[in-house]
Protein backbone atom coordinates (compact mmCIF):
# COMPACT_ATOMS: atom_id res chain seq x y z
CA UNK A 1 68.69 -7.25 -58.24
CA UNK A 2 67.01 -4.04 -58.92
CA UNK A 3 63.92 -3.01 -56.74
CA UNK A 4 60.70 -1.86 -58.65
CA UNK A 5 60.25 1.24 -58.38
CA UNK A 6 57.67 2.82 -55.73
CA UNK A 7 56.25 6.04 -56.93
CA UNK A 8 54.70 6.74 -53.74
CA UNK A 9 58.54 6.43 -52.41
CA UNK A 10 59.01 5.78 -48.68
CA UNK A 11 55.89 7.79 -47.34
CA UNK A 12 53.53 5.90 -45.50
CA UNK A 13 49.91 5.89 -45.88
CA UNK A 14 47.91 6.55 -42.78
CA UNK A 15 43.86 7.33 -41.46
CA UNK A 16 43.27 9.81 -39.57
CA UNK A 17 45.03 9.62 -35.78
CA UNK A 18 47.44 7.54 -37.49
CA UNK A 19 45.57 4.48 -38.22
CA UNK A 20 46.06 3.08 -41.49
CA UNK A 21 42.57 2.99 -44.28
CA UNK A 22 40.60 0.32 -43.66
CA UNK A 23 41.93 -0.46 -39.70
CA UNK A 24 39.39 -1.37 -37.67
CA UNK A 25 38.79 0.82 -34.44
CA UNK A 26 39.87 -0.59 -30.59
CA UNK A 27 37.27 -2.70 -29.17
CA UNK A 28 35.08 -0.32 -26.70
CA UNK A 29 36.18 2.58 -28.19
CA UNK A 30 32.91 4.73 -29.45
CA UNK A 31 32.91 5.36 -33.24
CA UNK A 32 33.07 9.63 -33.79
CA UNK A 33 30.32 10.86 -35.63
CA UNK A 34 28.75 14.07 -36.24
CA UNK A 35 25.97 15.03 -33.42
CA UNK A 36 22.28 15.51 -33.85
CA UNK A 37 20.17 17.64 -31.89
CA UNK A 38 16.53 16.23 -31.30
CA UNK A 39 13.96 17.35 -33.18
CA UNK A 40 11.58 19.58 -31.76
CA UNK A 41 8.17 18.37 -30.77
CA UNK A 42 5.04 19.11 -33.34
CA UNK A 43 2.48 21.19 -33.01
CA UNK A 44 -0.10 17.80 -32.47
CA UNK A 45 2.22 16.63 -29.69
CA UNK A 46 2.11 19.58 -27.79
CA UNK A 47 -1.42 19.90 -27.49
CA UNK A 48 -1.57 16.60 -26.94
CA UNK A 49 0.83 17.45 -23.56
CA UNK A 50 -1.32 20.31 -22.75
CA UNK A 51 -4.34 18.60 -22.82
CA UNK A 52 -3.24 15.59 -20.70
CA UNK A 53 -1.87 18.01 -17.72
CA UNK A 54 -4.96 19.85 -17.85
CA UNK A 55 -6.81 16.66 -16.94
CA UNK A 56 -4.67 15.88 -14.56
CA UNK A 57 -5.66 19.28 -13.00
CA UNK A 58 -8.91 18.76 -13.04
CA UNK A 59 -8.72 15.56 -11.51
CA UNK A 60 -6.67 16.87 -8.22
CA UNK A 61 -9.21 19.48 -7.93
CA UNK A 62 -12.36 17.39 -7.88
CA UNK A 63 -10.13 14.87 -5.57
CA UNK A 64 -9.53 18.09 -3.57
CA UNK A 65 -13.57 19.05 -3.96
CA UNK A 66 -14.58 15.70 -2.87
CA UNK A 67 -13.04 15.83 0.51
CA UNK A 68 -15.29 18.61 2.04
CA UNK A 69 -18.31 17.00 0.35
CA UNK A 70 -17.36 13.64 2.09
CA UNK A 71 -17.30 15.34 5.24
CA UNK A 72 -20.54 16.40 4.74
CA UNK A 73 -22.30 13.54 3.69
CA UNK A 74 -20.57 11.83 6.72
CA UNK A 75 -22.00 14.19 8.95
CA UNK A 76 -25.91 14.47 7.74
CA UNK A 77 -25.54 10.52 8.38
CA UNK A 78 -24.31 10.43 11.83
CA UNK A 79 -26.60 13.83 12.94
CA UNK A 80 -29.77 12.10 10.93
CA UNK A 81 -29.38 8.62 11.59
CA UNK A 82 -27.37 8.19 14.53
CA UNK A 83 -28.49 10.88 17.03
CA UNK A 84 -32.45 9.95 16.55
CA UNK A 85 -31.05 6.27 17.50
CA UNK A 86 -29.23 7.35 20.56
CA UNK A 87 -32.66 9.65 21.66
CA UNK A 88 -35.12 6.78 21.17
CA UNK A 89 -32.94 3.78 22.04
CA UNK A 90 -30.34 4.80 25.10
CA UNK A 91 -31.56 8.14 26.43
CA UNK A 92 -34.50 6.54 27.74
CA UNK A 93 -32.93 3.77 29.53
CA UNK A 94 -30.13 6.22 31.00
CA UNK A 95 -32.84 8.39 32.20
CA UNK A 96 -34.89 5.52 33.59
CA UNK A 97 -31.53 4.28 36.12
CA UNK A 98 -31.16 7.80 36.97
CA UNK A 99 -34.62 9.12 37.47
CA UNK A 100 -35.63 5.38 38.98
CA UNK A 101 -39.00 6.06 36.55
CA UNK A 102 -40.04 4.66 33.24
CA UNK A 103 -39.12 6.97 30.43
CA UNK A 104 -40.41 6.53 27.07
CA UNK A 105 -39.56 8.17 23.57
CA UNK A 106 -42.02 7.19 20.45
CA UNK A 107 -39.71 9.23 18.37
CA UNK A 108 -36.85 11.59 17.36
CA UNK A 109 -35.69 13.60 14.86
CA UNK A 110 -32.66 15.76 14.66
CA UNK A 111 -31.40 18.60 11.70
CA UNK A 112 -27.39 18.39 11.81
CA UNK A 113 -27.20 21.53 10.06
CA UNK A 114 -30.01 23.72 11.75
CA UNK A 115 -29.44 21.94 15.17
CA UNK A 116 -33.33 21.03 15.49
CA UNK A 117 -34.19 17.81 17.73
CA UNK A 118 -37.79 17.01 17.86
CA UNK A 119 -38.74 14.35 20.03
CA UNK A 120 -42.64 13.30 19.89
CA UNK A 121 -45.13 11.02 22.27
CA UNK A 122 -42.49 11.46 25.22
CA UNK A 123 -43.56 10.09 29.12
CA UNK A 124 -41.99 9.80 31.75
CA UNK A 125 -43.99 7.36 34.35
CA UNK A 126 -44.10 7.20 38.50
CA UNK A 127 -41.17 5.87 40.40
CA UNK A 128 -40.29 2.37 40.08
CA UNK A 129 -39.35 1.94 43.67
CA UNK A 130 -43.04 3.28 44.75
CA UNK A 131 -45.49 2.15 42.59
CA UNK A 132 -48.32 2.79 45.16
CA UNK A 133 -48.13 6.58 44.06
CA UNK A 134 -50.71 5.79 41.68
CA UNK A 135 -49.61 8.84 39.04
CA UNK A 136 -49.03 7.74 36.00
CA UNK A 137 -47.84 9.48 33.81
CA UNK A 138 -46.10 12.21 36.01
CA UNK A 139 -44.78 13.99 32.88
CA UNK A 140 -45.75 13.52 29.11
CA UNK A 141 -45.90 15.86 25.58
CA UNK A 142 -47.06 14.85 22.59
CA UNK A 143 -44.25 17.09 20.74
CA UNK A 144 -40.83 19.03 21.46
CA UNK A 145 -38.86 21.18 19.37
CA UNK A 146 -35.40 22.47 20.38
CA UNK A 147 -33.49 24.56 18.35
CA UNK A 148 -30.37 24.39 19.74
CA UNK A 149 -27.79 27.48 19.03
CA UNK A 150 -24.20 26.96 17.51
CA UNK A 151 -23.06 28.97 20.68
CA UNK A 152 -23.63 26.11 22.84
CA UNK A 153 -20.38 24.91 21.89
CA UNK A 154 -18.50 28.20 22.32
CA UNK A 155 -19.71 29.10 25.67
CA UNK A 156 -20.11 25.35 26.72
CA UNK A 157 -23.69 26.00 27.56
CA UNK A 158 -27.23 24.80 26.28
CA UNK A 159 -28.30 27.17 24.62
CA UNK A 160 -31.75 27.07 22.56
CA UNK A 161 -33.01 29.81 20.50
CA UNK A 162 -36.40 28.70 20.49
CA UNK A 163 -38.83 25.61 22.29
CA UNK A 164 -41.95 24.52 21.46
CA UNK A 165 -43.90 22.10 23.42
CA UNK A 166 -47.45 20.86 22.75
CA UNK A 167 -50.06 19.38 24.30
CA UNK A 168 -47.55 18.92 28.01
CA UNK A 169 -49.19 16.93 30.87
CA UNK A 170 -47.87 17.18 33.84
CA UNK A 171 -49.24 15.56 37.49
CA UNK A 172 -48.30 17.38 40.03
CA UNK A 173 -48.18 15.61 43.25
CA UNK A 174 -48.06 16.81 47.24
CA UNK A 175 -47.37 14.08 49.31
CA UNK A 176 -48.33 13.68 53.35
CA UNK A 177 -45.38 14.49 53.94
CA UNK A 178 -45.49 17.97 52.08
CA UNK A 179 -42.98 16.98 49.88
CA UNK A 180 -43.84 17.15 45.87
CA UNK A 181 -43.25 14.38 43.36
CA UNK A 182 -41.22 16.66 40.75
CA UNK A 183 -38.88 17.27 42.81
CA UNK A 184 -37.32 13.89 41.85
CA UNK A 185 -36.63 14.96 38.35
CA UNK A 186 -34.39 17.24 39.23
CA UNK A 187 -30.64 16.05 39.02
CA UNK A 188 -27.84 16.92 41.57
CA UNK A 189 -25.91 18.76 39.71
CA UNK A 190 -28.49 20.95 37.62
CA UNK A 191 -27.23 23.98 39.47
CA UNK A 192 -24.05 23.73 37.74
CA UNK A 193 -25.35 23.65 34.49
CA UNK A 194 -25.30 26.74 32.29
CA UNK A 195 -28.47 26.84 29.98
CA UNK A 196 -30.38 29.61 28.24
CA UNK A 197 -34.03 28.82 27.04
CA UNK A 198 -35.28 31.30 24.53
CA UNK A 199 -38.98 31.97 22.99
CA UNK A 200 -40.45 29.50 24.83
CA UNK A 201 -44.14 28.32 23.56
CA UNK A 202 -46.37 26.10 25.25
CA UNK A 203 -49.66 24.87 23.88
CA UNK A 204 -52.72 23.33 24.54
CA UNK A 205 -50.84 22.47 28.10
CA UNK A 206 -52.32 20.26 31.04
CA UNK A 207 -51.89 20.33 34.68
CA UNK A 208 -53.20 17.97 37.24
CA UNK A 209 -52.66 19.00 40.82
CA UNK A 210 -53.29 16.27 43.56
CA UNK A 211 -52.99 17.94 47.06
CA UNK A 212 -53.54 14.91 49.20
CA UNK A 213 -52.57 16.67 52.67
CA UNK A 214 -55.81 18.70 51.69
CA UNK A 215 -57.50 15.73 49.94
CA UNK A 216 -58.43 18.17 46.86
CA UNK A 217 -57.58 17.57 43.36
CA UNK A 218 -56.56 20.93 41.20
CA UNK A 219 -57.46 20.82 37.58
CA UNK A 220 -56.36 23.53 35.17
CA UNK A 221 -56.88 22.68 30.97
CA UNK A 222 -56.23 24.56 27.55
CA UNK A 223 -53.08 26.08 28.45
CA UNK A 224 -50.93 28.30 26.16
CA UNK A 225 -48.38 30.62 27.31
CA UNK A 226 -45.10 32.53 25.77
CA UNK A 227 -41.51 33.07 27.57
CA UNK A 228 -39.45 35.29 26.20
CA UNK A 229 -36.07 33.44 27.99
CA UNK A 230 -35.22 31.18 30.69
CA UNK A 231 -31.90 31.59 31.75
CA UNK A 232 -29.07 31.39 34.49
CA UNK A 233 -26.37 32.97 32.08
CA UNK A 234 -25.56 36.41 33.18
């Protein structure tokens, strides 16, 4: 039998890599294709970029901004609110224990960022333990400014650059014994502490003088005076 004839002969037909047309591809094997590069971003999207890392600037700086401000507002709060409550409310009682007198404050006021206290209608009464001394009040001043220095912390020192008192009563007591009644205000250890008073000002001041070895009573009214300093700091 005669075979038809193949005009093609005995050449075989193959795809590319030698895979015949139409073959399909290995499973998992990734199709070849040609590769695109992405297409740069427009103009509108690159403003939009910019503008959205700009904010975000702007928002760590006022985050950064807010912190010192915080701060602040912390501190005016606890210097104008909390210092007032500890002169009024527990000074007076400390004092009390310690001095074994009544000690009264009508009322405070403190600056945190000029360092100003201001205490008003202050007294401090006779001892507790002797109430027979019949002088009452033994100290009182209807007003008190300190303005305290920003050294005081530096040289560990009090340190005011300016009092003011006004209208200071004090009753000055000598007792049969010949000792004097102030002489209980003074603490143990105030010779260890380092202060420096500065343009002092006393006004419309008050002294009472009750000599009872000598059975006289010394009055002296209307008194205003000016110290430059009062100091122990060399």
């Amino acid at each position: 039998m005669t075979k038809p004839f193949d005009s093609f002969g005995s050449i075989p037909i193959s795809g590319i890599g030698g895979k015949g047309i139409g073959s399909p591809l290995p499973a998992g094997e990734p199709q070849e294709g040609p590769t695109l590069s992405p297409a740069p971003p427009s103009r509108h999207a690159r403003i939009q970029e910019q503008r959205q890392a700009a904010h975000q600037r702007r928002r760590r700086l006022a985050r950064l901004a807010a912190i010192p401000l915080v701060f602040l507002v912390l501190y005016y709060l606890a210097g104008s609110l909390l210092v007032p409550y500890l002169l009024e409310r527990v000074l007076p009682g400390r004092l009390a224990k310690a001095l074994d007198r009544p000690v009264a404050v009508g009322d405070a006021a403190f600056n945190p960022f000029t360092l100003t206290v201001t205490l008003g209608d202050v007294l401090i009464g006779p001892r507790l333990s002797e109430p027979a001394e019949g002088i009452d009040p033994l100290l009182s001043f209807s007003r008190l400014k300190l303005d305290f220095s920003a050294a005081s912390f530096s040289r560990l020192a009090l340190i005011c650059d300016r009092v003011a008192v006004r209208r200071p009563v004090i009753h000055l007591l000598r007792r049969q014994d010949g000792s004097y009644n102030l002489k209980d205000l003074l603490p143990p250890g105030l010779a260890r502490l380092r202060f420096s008073f500065n343009n002092i000002s006393v006004r419309e001041g008050r002294l009472v003088f009750n000599d009872r070895p000598a059975r006289a009573t010394q009055l002296v009214e209307d008194i205003d005076l000016a110290l430059p300093s009062l100091s122990n700091i060399a």
